[in-house]
PDB file of N, CA and C in Angstrom:
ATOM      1  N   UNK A   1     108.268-188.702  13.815  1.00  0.00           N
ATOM      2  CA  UNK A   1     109.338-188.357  12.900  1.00  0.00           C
ATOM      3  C   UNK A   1     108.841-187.264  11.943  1.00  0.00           C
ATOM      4  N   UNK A   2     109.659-186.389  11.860  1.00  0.00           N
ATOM      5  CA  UNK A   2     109.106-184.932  11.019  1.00  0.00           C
ATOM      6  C   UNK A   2     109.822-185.407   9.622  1.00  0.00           C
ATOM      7  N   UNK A   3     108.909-185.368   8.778  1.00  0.00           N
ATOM      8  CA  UNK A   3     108.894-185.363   7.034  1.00  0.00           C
ATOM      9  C   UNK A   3     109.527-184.351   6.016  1.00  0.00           C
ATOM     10  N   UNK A   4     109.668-184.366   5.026  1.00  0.00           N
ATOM     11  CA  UNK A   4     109.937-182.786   4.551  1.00  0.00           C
ATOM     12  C   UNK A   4     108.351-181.875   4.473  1.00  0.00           C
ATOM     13  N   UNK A   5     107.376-182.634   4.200  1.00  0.00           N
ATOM     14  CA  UNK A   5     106.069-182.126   3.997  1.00  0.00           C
ATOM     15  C   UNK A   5     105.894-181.396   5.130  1.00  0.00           C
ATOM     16  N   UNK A   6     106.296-182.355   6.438  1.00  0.00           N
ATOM     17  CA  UNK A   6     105.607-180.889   7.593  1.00  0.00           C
ATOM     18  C   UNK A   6     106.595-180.010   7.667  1.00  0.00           C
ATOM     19  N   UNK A   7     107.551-179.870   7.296  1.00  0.00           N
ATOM     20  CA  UNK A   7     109.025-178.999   7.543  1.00  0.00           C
ATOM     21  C   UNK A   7     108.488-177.724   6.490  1.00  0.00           C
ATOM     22  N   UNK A   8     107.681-178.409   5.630  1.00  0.00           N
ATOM     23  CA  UNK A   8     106.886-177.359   4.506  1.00  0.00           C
ATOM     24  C   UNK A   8     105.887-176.633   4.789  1.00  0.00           C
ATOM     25  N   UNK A   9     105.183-177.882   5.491  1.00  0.00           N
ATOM     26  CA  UNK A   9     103.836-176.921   6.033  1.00  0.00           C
ATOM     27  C   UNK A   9     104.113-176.197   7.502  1.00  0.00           C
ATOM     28  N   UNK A  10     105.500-176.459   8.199  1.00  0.00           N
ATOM     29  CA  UNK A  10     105.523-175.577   9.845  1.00  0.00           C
ATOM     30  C   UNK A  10     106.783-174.648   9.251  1.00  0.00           C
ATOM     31  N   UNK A  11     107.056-174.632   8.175  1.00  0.00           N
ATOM     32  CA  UNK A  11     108.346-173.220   8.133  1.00  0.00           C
ATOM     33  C   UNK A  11     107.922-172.310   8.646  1.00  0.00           C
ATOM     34  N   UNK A  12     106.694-171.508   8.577  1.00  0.00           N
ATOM     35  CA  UNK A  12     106.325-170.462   9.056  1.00  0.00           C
ATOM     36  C   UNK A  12     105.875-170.406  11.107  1.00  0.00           C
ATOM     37  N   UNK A  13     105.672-171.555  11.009  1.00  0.00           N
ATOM     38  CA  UNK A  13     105.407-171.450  12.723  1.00  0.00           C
ATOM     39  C   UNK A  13     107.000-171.571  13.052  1.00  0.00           C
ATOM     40  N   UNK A  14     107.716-172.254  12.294  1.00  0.00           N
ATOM     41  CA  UNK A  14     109.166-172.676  12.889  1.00  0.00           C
ATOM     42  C   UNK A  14     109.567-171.380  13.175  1.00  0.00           C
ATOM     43  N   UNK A  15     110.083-170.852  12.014  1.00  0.00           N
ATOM     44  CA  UNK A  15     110.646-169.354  12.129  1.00  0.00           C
ATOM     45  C   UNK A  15     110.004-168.380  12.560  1.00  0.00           C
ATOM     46  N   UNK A  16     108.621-168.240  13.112  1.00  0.00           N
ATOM     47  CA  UNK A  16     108.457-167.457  14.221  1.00  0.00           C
ATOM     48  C   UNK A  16     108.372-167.815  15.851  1.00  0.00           C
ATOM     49  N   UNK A  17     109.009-169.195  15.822  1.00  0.00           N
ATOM     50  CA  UNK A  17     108.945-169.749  16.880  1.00  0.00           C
ATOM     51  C   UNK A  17     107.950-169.903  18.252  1.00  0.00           C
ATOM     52  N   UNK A  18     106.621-170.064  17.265  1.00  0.00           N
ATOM     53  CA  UNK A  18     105.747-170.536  17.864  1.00  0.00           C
ATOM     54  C   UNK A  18     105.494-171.653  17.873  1.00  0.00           C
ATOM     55  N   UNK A  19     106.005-172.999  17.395  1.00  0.00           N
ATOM     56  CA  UNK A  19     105.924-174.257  17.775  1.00  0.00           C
ATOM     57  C   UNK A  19     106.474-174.716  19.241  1.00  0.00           C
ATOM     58  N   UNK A  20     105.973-175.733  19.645  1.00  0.00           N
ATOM     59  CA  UNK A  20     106.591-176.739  20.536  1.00  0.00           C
ATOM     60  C   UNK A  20     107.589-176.779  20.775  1.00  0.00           C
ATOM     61  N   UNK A  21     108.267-176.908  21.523  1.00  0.00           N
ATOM     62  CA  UNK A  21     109.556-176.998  21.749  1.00  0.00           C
ATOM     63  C   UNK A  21     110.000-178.516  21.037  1.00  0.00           C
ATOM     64  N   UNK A  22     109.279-179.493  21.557  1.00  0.00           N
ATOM     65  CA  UNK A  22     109.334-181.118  20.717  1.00  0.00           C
ATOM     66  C   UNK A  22     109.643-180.821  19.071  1.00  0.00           C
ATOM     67  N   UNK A  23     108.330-180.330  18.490  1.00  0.00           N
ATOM     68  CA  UNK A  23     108.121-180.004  17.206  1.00  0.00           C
ATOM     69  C   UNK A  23     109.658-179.348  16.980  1.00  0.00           C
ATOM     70  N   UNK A  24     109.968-178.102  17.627  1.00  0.00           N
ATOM     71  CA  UNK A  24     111.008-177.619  17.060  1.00  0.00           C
ATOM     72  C   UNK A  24     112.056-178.255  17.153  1.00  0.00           C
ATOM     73  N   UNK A  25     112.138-179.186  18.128  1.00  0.00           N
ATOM     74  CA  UNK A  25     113.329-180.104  18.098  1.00  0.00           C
ATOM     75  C   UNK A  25     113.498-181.173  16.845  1.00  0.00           C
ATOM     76  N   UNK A  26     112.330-181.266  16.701  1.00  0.00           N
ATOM     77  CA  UNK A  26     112.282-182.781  15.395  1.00  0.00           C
ATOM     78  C   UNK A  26     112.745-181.971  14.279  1.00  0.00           C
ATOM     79  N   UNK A  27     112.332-180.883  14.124  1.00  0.00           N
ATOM     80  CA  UNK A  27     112.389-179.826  12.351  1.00  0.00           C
ATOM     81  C   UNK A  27     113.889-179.810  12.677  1.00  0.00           C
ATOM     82  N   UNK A  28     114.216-179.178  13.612  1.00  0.00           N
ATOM     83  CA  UNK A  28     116.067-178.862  13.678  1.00  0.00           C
ATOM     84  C   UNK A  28     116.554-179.862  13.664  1.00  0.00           C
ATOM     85  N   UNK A  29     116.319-181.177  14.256  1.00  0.00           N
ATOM     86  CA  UNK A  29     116.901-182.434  13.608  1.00  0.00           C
ATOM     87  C   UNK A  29     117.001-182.955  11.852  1.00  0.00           C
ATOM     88  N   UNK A  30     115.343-182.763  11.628  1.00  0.00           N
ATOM     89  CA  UNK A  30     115.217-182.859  10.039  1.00  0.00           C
ATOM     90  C   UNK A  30     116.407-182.189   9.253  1.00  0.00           C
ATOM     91  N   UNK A  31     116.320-180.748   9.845  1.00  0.00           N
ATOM     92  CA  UNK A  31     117.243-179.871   8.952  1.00  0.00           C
ATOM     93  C   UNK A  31     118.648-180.359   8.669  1.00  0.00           C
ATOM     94  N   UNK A  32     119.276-181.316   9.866  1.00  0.00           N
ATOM     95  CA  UNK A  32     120.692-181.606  10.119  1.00  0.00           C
ATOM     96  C   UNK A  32     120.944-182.555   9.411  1.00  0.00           C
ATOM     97  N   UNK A  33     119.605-183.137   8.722  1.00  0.00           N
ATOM     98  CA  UNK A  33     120.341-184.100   7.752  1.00  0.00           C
ATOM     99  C   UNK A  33     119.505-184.416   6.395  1.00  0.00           C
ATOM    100  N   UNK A  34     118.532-183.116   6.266  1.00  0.00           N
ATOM    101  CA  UNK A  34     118.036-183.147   4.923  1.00  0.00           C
ATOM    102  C   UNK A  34     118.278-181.665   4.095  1.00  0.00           C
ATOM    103  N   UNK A  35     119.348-181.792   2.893  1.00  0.00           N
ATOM    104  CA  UNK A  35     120.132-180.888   2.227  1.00  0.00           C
ATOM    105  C   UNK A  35     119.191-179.868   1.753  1.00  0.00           C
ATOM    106  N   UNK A  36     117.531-180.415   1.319  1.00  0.00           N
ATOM    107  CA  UNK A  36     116.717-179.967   0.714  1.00  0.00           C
ATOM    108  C   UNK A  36     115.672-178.899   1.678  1.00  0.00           C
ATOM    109  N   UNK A  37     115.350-179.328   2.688  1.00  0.00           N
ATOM    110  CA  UNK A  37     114.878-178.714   3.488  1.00  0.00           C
ATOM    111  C   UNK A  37     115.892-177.694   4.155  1.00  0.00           C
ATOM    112  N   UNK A  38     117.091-178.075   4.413  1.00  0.00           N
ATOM    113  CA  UNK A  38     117.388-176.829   4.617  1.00  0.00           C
ATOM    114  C   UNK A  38     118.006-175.453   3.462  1.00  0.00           C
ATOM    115  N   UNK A  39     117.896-175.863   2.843  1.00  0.00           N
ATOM    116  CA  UNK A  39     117.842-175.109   1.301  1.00  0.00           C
ATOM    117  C   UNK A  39     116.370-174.110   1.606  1.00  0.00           C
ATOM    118  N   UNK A  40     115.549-175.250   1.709  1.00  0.00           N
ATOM    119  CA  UNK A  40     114.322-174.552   1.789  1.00  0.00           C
ATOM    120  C   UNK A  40     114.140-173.508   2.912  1.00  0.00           C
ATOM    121  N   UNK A  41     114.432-173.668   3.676  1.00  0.00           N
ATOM    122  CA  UNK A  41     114.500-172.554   5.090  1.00  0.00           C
ATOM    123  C   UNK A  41     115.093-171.782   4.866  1.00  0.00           C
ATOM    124  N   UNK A  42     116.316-171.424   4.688  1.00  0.00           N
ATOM    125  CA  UNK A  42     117.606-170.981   3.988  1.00  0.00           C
ATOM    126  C   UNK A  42     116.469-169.626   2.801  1.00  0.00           C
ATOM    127  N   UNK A  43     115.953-170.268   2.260  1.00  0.00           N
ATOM    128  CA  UNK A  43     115.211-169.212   1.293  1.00  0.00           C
ATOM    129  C   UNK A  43     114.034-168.449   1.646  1.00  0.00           C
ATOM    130  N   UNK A  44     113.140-169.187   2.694  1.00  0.00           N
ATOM    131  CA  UNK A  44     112.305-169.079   3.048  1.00  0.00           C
ATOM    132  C   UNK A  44     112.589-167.541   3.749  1.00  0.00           C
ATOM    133  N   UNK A  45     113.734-167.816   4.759  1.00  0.00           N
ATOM    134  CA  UNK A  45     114.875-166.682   5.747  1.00  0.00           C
ATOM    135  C   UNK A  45     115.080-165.049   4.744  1.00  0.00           C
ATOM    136  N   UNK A  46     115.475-165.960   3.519  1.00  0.00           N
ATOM    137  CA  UNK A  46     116.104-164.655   2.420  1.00  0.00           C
ATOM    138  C   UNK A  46     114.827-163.548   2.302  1.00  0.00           C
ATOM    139  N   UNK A  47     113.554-164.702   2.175  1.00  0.00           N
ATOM    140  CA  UNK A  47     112.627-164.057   1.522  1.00  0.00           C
ATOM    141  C   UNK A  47     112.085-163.385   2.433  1.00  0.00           C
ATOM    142  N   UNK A  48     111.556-163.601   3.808  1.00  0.00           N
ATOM    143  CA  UNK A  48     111.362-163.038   5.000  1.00  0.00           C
ATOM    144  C   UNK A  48     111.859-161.625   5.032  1.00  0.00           C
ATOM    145  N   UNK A  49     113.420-161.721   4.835  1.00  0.00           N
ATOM    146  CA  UNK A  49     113.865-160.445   5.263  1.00  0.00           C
ATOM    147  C   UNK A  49     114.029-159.579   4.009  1.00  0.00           C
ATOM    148  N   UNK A  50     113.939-160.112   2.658  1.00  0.00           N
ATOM    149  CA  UNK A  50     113.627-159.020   1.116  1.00  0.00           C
ATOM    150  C   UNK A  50     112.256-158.756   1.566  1.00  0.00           C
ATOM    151  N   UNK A  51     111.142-159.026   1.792  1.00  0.00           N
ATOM    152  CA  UNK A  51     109.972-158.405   1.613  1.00  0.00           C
ATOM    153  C   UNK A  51     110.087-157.633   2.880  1.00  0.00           C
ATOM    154  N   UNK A  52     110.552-157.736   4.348  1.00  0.00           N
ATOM    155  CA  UNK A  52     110.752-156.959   5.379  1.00  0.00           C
ATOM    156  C   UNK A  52     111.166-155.589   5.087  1.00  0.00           C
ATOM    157  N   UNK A  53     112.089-155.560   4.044  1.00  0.00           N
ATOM    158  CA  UNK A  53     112.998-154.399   3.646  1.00  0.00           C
ATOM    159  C   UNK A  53     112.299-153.562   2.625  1.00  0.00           C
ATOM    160  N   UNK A  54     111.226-154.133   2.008  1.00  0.00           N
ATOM    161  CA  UNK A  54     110.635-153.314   0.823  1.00  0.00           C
ATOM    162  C   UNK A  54     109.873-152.433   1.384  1.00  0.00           C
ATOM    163  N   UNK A  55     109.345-151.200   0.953  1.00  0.00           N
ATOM    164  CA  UNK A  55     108.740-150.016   1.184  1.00  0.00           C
ATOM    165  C   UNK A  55     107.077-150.197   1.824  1.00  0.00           C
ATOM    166  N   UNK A  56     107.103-149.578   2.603  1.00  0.00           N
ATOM    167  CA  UNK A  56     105.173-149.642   3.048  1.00  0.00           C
ATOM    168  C   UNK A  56     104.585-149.057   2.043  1.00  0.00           C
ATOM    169  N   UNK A  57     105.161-148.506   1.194  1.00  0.00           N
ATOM    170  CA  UNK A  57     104.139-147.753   0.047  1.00  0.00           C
ATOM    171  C   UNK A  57     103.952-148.261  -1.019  1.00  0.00           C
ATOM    172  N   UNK A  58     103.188-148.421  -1.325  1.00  0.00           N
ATOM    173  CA  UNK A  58     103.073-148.974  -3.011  1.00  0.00           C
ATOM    174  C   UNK A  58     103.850-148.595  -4.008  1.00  0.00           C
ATOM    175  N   UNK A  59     104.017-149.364  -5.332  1.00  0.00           N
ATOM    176  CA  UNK A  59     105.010-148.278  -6.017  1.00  0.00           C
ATOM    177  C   UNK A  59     103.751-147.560  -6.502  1.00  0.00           C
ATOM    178  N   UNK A  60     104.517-146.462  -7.343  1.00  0.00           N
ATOM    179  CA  UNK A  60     104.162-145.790  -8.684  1.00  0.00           C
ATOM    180  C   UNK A  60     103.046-146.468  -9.540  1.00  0.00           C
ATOM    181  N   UNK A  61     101.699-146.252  -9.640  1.00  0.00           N
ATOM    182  CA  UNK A  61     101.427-146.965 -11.009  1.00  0.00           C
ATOM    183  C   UNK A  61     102.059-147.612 -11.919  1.00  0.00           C
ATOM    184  N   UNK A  62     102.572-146.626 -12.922  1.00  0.00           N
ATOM    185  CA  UNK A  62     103.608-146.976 -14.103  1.00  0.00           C
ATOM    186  C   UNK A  62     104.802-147.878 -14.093  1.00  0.00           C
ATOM    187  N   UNK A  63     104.983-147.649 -12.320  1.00  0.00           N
ATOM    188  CA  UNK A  63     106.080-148.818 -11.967  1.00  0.00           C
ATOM    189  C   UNK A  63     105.374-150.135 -12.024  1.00  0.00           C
ATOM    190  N   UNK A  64     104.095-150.223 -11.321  1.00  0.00           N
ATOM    191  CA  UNK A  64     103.493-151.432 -11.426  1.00  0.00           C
ATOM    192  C   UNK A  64     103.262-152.017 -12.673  1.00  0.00           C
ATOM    193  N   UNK A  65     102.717-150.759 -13.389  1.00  0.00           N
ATOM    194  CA  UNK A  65     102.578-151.696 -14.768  1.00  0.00           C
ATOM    195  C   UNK A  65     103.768-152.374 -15.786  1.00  0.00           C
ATOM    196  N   UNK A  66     104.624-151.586 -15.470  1.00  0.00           N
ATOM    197  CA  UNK A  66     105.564-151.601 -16.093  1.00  0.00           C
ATOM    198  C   UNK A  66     106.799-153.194 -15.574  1.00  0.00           C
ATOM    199  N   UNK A  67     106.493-153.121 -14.188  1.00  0.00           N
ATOM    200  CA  UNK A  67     106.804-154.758 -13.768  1.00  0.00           C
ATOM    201  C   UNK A  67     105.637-155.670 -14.322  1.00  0.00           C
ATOM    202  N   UNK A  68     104.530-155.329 -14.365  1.00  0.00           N
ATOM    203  CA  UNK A  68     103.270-156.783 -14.844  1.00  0.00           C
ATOM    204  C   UNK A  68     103.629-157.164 -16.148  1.00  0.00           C
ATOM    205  N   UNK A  69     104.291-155.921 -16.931  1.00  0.00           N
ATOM    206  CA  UNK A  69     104.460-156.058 -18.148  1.00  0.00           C
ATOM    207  C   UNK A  69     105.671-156.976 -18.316  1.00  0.00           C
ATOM    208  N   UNK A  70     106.243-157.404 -17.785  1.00  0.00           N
ATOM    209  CA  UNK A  70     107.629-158.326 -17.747  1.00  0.00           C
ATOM    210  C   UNK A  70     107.028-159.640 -17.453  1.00  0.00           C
ATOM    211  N   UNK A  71     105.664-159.836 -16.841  1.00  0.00           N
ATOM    212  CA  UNK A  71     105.888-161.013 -16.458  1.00  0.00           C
ATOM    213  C   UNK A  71     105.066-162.272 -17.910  1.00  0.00           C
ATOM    214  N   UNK A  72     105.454-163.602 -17.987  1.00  0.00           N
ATOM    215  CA  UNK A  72     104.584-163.909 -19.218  1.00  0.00           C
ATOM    216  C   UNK A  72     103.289-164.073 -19.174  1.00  0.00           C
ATOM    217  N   UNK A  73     102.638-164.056 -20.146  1.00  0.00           N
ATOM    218  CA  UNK A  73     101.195-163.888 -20.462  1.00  0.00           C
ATOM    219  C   UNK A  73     100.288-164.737 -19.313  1.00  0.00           C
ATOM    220  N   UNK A  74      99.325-163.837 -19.071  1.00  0.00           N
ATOM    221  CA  UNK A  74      98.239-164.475 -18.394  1.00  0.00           C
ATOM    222  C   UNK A  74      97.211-163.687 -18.284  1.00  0.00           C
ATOM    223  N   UNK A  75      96.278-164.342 -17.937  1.00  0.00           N
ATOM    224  CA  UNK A  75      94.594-163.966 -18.250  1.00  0.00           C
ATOM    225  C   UNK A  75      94.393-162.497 -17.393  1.00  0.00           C
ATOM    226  N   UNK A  76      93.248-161.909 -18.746  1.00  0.00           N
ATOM    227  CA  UNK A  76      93.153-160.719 -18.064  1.00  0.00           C
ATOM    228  C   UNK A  76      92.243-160.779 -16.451  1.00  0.00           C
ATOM    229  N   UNK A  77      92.198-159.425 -15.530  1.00  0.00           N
ATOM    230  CA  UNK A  77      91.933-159.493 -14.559  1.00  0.00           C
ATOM    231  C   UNK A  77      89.904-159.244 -15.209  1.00  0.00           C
ATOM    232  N   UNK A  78      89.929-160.362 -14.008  1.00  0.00           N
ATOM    233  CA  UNK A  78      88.525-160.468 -14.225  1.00  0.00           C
ATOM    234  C   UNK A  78      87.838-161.278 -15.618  1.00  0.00           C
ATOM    235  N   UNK A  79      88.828-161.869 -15.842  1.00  0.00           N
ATOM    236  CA  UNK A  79      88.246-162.706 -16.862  1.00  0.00           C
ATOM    237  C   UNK A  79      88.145-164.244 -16.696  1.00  0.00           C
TER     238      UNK A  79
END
């Protein structure tokens, strides 16, 4: 019986469909009747294809800093 924990720890084999065929059968069962896990896939999917779509290039410096600067406080690098 597949858990939400392994549905957590195989999202990534799931959705590239390298599991088992068994395995993938138990997760697609899980999904059909746990609201949370499939929430979780559901985002997992979103996020897959936002970072797919973002640029091979790095930003801008100033862009970078300028996003770190938004985020809240945390320890400097290397400290």
């Amino acid at each position: 019986m597949v858990m939400c924990r392994d549905v957590n720890a195989l999202a990534t084999e799931y959705m590239e469909g390298t599991l088992g065929w068994r395995r993938r059968l138990a997760i697609r069962l899980h999904l059909l009747i746990c609201d949370g896990c499939r929430a979780f896939m559901q985002q997992m999917r979103r996020t897959v294809r936002l970072v797919g779509s973002l640029p091979a290039t790095p930003p801008p410096p100033e862009t970078e800093a300028r996003l770190l600067a938004t985020l809240p406080d945390r320890p400097s690098p290397g400290a």
